[in-house]
PDB file of N, CA and C in Angstrom:
ATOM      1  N   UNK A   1       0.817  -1.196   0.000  1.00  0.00           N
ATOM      2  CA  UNK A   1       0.000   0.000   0.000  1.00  0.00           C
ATOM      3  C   UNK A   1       0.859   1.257   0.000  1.00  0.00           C
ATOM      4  N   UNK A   2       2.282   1.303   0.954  1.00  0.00           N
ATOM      5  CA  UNK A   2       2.684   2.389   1.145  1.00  0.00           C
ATOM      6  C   UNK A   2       3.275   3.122  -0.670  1.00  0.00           C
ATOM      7  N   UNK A   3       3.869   1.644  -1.403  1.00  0.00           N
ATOM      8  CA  UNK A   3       4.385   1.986  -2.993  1.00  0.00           C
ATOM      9  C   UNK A   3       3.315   2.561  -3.681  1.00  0.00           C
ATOM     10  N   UNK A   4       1.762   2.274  -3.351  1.00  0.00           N
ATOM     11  CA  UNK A   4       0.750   3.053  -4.285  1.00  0.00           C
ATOM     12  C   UNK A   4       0.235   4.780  -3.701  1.00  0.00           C
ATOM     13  N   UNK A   5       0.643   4.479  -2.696  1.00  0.00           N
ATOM     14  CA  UNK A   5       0.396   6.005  -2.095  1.00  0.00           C
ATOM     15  C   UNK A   5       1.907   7.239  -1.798  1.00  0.00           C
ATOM     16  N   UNK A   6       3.104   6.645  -1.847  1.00  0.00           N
ATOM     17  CA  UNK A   6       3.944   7.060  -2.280  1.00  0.00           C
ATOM     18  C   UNK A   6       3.971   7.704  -0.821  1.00  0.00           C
ATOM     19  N   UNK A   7       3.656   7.320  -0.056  1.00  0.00           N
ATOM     20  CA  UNK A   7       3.912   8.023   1.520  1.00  0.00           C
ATOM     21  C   UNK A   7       3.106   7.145   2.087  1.00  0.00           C
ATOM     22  N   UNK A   8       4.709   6.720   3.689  1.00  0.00           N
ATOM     23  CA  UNK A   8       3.647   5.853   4.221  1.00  0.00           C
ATOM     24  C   UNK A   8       2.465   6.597   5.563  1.00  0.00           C
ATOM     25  N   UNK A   9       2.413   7.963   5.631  1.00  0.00           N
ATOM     26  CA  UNK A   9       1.622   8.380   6.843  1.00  0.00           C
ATOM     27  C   UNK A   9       0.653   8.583   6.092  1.00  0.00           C
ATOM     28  N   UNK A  10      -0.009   8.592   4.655  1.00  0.00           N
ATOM     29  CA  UNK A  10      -0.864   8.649   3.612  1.00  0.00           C
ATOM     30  C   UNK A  10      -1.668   7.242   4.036  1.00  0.00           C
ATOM     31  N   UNK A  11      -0.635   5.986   4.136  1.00  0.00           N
ATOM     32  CA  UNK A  11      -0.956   5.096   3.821  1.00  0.00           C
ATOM     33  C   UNK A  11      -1.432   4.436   5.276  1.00  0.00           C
ATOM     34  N   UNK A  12      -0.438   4.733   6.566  1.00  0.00           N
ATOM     35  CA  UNK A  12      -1.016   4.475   7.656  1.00  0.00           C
ATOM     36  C   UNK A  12      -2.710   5.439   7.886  1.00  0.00           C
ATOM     37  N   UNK A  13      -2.958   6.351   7.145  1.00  0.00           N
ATOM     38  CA  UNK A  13      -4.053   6.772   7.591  1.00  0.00           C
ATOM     39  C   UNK A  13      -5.016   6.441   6.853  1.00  0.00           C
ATOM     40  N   UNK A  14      -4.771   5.946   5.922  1.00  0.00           N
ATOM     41  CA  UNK A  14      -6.225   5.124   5.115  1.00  0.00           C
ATOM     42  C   UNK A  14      -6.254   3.946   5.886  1.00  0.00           C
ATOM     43  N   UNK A  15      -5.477   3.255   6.226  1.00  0.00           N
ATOM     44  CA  UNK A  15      -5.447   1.828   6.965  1.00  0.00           C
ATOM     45  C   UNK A  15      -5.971   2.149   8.305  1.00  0.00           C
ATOM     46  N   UNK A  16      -6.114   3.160   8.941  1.00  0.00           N
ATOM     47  CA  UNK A  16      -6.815   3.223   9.959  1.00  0.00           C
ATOM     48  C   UNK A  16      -7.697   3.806   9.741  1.00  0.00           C
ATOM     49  N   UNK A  17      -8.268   4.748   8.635  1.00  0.00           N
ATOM     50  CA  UNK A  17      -9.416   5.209   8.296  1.00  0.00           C
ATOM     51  C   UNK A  17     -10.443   3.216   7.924  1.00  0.00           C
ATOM     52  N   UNK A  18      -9.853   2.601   7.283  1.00  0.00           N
ATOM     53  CA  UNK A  18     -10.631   1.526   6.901  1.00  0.00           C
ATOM     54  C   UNK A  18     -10.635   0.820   8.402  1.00  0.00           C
ATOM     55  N   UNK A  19     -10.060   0.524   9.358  1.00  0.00           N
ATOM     56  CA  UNK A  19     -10.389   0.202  10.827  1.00  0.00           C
ATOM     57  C   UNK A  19     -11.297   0.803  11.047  1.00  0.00           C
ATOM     58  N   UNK A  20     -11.629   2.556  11.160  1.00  0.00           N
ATOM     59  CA  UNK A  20     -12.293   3.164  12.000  1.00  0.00           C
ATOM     60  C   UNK A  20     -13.834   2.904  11.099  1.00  0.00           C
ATOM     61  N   UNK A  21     -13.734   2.355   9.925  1.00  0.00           N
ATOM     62  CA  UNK A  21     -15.000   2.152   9.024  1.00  0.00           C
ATOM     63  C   UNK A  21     -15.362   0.730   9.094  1.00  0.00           C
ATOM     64  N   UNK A  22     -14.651  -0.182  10.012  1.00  0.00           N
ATOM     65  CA  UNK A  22     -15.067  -1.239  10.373  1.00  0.00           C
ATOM     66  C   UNK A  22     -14.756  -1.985   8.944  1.00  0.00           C
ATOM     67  N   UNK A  23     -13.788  -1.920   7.966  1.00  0.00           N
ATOM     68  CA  UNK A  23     -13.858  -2.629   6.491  1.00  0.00           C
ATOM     69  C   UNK A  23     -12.728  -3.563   7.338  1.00  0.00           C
ATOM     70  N   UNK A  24     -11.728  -3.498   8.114  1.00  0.00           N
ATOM     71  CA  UNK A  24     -10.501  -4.598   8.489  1.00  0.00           C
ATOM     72  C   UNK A  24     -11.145  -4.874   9.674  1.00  0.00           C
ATOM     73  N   UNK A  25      -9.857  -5.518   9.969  1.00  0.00           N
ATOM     74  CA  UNK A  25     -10.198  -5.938  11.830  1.00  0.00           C
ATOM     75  C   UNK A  25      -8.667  -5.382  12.276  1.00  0.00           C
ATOM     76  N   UNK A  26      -8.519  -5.470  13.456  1.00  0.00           N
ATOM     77  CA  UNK A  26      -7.311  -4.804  14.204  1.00  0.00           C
ATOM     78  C   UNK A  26      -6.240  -5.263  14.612  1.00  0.00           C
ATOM     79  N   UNK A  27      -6.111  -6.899  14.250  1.00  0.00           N
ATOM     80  CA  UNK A  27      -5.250  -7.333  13.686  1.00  0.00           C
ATOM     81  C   UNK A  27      -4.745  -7.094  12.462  1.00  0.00           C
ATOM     82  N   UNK A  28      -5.419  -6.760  11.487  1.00  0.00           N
ATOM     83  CA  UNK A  28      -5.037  -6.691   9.973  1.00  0.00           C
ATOM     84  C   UNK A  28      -4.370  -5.518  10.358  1.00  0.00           C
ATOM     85  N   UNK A  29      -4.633  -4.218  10.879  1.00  0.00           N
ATOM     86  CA  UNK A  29      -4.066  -2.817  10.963  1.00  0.00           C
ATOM     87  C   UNK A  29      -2.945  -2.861  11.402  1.00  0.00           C
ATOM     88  N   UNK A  30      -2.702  -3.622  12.751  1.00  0.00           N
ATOM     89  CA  UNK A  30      -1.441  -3.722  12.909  1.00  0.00           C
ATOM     90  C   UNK A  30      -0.110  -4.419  12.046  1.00  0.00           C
ATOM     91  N   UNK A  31      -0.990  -5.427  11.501  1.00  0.00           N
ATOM     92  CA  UNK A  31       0.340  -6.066  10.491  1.00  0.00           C
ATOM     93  C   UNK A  31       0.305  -4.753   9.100  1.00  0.00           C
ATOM     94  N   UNK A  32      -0.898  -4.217   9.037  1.00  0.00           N
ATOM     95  CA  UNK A  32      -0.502  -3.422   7.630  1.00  0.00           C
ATOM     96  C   UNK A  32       0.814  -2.107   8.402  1.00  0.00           C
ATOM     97  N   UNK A  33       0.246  -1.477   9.585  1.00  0.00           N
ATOM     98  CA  UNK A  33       0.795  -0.275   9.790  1.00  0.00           C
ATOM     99  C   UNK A  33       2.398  -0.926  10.105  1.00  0.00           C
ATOM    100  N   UNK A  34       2.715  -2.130  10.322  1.00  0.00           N
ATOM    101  CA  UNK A  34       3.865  -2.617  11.087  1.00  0.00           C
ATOM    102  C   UNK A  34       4.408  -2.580   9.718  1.00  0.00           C
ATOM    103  N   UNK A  35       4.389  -2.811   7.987  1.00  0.00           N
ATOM    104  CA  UNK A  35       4.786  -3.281   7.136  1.00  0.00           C
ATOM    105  C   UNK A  35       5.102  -1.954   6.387  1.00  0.00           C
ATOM    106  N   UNK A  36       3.892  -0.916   6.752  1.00  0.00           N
ATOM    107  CA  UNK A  36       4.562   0.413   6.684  1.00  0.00           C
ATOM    108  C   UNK A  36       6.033   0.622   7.039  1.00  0.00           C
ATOM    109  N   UNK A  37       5.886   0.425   7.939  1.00  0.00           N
ATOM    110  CA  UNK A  37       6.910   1.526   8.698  1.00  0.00           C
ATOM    111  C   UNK A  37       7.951   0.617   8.760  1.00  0.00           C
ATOM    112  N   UNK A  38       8.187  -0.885   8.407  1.00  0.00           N
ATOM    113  CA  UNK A  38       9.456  -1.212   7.553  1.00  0.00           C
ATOM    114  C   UNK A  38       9.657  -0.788   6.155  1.00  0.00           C
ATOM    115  N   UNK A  39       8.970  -0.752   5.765  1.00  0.00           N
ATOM    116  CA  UNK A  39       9.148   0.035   4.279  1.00  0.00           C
ATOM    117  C   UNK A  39       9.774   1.569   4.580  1.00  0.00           C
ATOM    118  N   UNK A  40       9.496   2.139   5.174  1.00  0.00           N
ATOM    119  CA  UNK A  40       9.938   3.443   5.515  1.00  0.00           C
ATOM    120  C   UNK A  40      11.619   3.012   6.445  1.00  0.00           C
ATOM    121  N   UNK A  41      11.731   1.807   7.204  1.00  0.00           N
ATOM    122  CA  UNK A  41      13.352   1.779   6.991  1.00  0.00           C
ATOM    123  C   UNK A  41      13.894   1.226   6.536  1.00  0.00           C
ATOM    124  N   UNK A  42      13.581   0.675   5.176  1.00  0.00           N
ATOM    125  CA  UNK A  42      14.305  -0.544   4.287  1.00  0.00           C
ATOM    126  C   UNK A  42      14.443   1.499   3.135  1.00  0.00           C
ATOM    127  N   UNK A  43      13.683   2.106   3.402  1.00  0.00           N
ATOM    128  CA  UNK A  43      14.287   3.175   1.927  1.00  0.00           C
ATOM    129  C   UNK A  43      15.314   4.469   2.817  1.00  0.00           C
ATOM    130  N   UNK A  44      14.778   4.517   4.064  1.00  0.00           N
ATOM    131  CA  UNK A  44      15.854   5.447   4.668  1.00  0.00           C
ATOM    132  C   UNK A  44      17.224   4.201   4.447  1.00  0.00           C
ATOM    133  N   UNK A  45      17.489   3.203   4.416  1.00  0.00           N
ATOM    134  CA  UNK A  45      18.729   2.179   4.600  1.00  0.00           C
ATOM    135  C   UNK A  45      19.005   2.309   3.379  1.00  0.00           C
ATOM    136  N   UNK A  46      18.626   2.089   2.088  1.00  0.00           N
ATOM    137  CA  UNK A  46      19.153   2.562   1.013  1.00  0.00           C
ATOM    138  C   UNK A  46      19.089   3.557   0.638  1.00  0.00           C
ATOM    139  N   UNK A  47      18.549   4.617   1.309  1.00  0.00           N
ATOM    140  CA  UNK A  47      19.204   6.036   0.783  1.00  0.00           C
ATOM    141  C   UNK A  47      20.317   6.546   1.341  1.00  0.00           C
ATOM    142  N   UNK A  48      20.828   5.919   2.469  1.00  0.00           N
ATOM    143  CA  UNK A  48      22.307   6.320   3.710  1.00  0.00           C
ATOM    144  C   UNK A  48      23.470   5.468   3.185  1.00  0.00           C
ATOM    145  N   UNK A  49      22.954   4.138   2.043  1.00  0.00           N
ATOM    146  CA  UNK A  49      23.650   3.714   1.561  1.00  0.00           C
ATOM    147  C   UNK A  49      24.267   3.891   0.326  1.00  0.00           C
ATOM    148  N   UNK A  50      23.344   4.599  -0.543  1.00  0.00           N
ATOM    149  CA  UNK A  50      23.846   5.415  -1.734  1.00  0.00           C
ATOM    150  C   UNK A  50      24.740   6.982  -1.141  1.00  0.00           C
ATOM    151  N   UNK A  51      24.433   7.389   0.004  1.00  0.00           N
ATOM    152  CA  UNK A  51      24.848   8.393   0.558  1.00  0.00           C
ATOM    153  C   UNK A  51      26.585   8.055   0.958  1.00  0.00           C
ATOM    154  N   UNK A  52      26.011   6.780   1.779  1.00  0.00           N
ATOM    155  CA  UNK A  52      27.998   6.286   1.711  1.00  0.00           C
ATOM    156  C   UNK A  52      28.815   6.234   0.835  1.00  0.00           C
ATOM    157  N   UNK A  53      28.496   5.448  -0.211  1.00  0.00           N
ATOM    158  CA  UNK A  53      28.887   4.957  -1.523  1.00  0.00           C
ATOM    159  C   UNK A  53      29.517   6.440  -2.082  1.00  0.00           C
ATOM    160  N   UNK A  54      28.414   7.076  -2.015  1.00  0.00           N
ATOM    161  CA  UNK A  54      29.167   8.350  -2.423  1.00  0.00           C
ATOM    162  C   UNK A  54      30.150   9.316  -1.935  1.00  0.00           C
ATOM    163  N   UNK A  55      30.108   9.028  -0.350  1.00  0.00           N
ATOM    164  CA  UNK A  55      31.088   9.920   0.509  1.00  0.00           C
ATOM    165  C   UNK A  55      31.894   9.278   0.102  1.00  0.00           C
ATOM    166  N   UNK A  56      31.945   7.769   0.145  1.00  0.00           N
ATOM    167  CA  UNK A  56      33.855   6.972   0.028  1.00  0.00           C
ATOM    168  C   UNK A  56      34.057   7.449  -0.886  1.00  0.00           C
ATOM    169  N   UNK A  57      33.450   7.533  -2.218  1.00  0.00           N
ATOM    170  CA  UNK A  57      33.888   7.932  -4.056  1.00  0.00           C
ATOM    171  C   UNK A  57      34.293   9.171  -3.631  1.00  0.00           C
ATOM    172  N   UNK A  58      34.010  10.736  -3.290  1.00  0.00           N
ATOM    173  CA  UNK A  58      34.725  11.494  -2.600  1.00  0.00           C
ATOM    174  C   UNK A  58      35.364  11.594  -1.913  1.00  0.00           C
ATOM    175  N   UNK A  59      35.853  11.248  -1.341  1.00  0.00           N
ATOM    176  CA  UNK A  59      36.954  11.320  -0.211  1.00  0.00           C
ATOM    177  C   UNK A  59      38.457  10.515  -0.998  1.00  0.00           C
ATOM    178  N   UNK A  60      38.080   9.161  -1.985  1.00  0.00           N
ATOM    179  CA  UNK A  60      39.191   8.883  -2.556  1.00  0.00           C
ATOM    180  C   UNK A  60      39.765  10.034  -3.739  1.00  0.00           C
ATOM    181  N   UNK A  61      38.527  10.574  -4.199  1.00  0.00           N
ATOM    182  CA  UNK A  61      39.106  11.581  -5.134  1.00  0.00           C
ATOM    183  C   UNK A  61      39.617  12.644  -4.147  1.00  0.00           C
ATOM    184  N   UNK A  62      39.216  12.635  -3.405  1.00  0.00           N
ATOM    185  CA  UNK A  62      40.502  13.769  -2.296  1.00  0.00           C
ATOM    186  C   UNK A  62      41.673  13.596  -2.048  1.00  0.00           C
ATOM    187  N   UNK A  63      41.553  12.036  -1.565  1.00  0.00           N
ATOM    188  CA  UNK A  63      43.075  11.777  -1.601  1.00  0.00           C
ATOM    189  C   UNK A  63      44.204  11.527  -2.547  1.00  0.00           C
ATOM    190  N   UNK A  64      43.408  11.607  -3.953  1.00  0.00           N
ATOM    191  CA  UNK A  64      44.287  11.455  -4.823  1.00  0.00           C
ATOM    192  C   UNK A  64      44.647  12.867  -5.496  1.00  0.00           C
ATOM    193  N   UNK A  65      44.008  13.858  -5.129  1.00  0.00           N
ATOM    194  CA  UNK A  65      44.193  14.736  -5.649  1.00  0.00           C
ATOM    195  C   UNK A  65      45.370  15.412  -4.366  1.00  0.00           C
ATOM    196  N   UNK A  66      45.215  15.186  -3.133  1.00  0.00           N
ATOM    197  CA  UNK A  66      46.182  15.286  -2.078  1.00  0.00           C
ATOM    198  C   UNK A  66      47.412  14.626  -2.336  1.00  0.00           C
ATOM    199  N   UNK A  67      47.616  13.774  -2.843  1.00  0.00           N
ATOM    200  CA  UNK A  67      48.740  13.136  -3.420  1.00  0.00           C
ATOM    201  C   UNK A  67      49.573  13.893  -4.690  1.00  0.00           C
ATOM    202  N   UNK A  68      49.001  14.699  -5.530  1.00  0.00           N
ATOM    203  CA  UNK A  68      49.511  15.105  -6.188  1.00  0.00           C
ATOM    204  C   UNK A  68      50.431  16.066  -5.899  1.00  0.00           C
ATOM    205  N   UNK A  69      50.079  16.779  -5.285  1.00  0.00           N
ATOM    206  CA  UNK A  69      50.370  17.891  -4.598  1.00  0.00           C
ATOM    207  C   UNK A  69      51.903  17.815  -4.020  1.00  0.00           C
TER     208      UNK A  69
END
């Protein structure tokens, strides 16, 4: 749900809007809102990881350009 709504507090609040409309039960809410909010740290984890990737690729071009010198 959270990939079709493109935000998961979009998506936690329809999932509890459909609780509060009696369409789930409150078990279902918790496994949906729990699946949220791994989705929300499986993309913060690959975005800190493209973030690394890129500090190391900078920092070697630092040092090679420190080397020249």
């Amino acid at each position: 749900m959270t990939i079709l709504l493109q935000s998961s507090s979009e998506a936690i609040a329809v999932t509890l809007a459909a609780l509060a409309s009696q369409a789930i039960y409150l078990e279902q809410t918790v496994v949906l809102v729990m699946g949220q909010n791994v989705g929300i740290i499986v993309t913060a984890v690959l975005a800190a990881k493209r973030w690394i990737v890129h500090l190391i690729a900078y920092s070697q071009r630092v040092a090679v350009l420190l080397k020249q010198d």
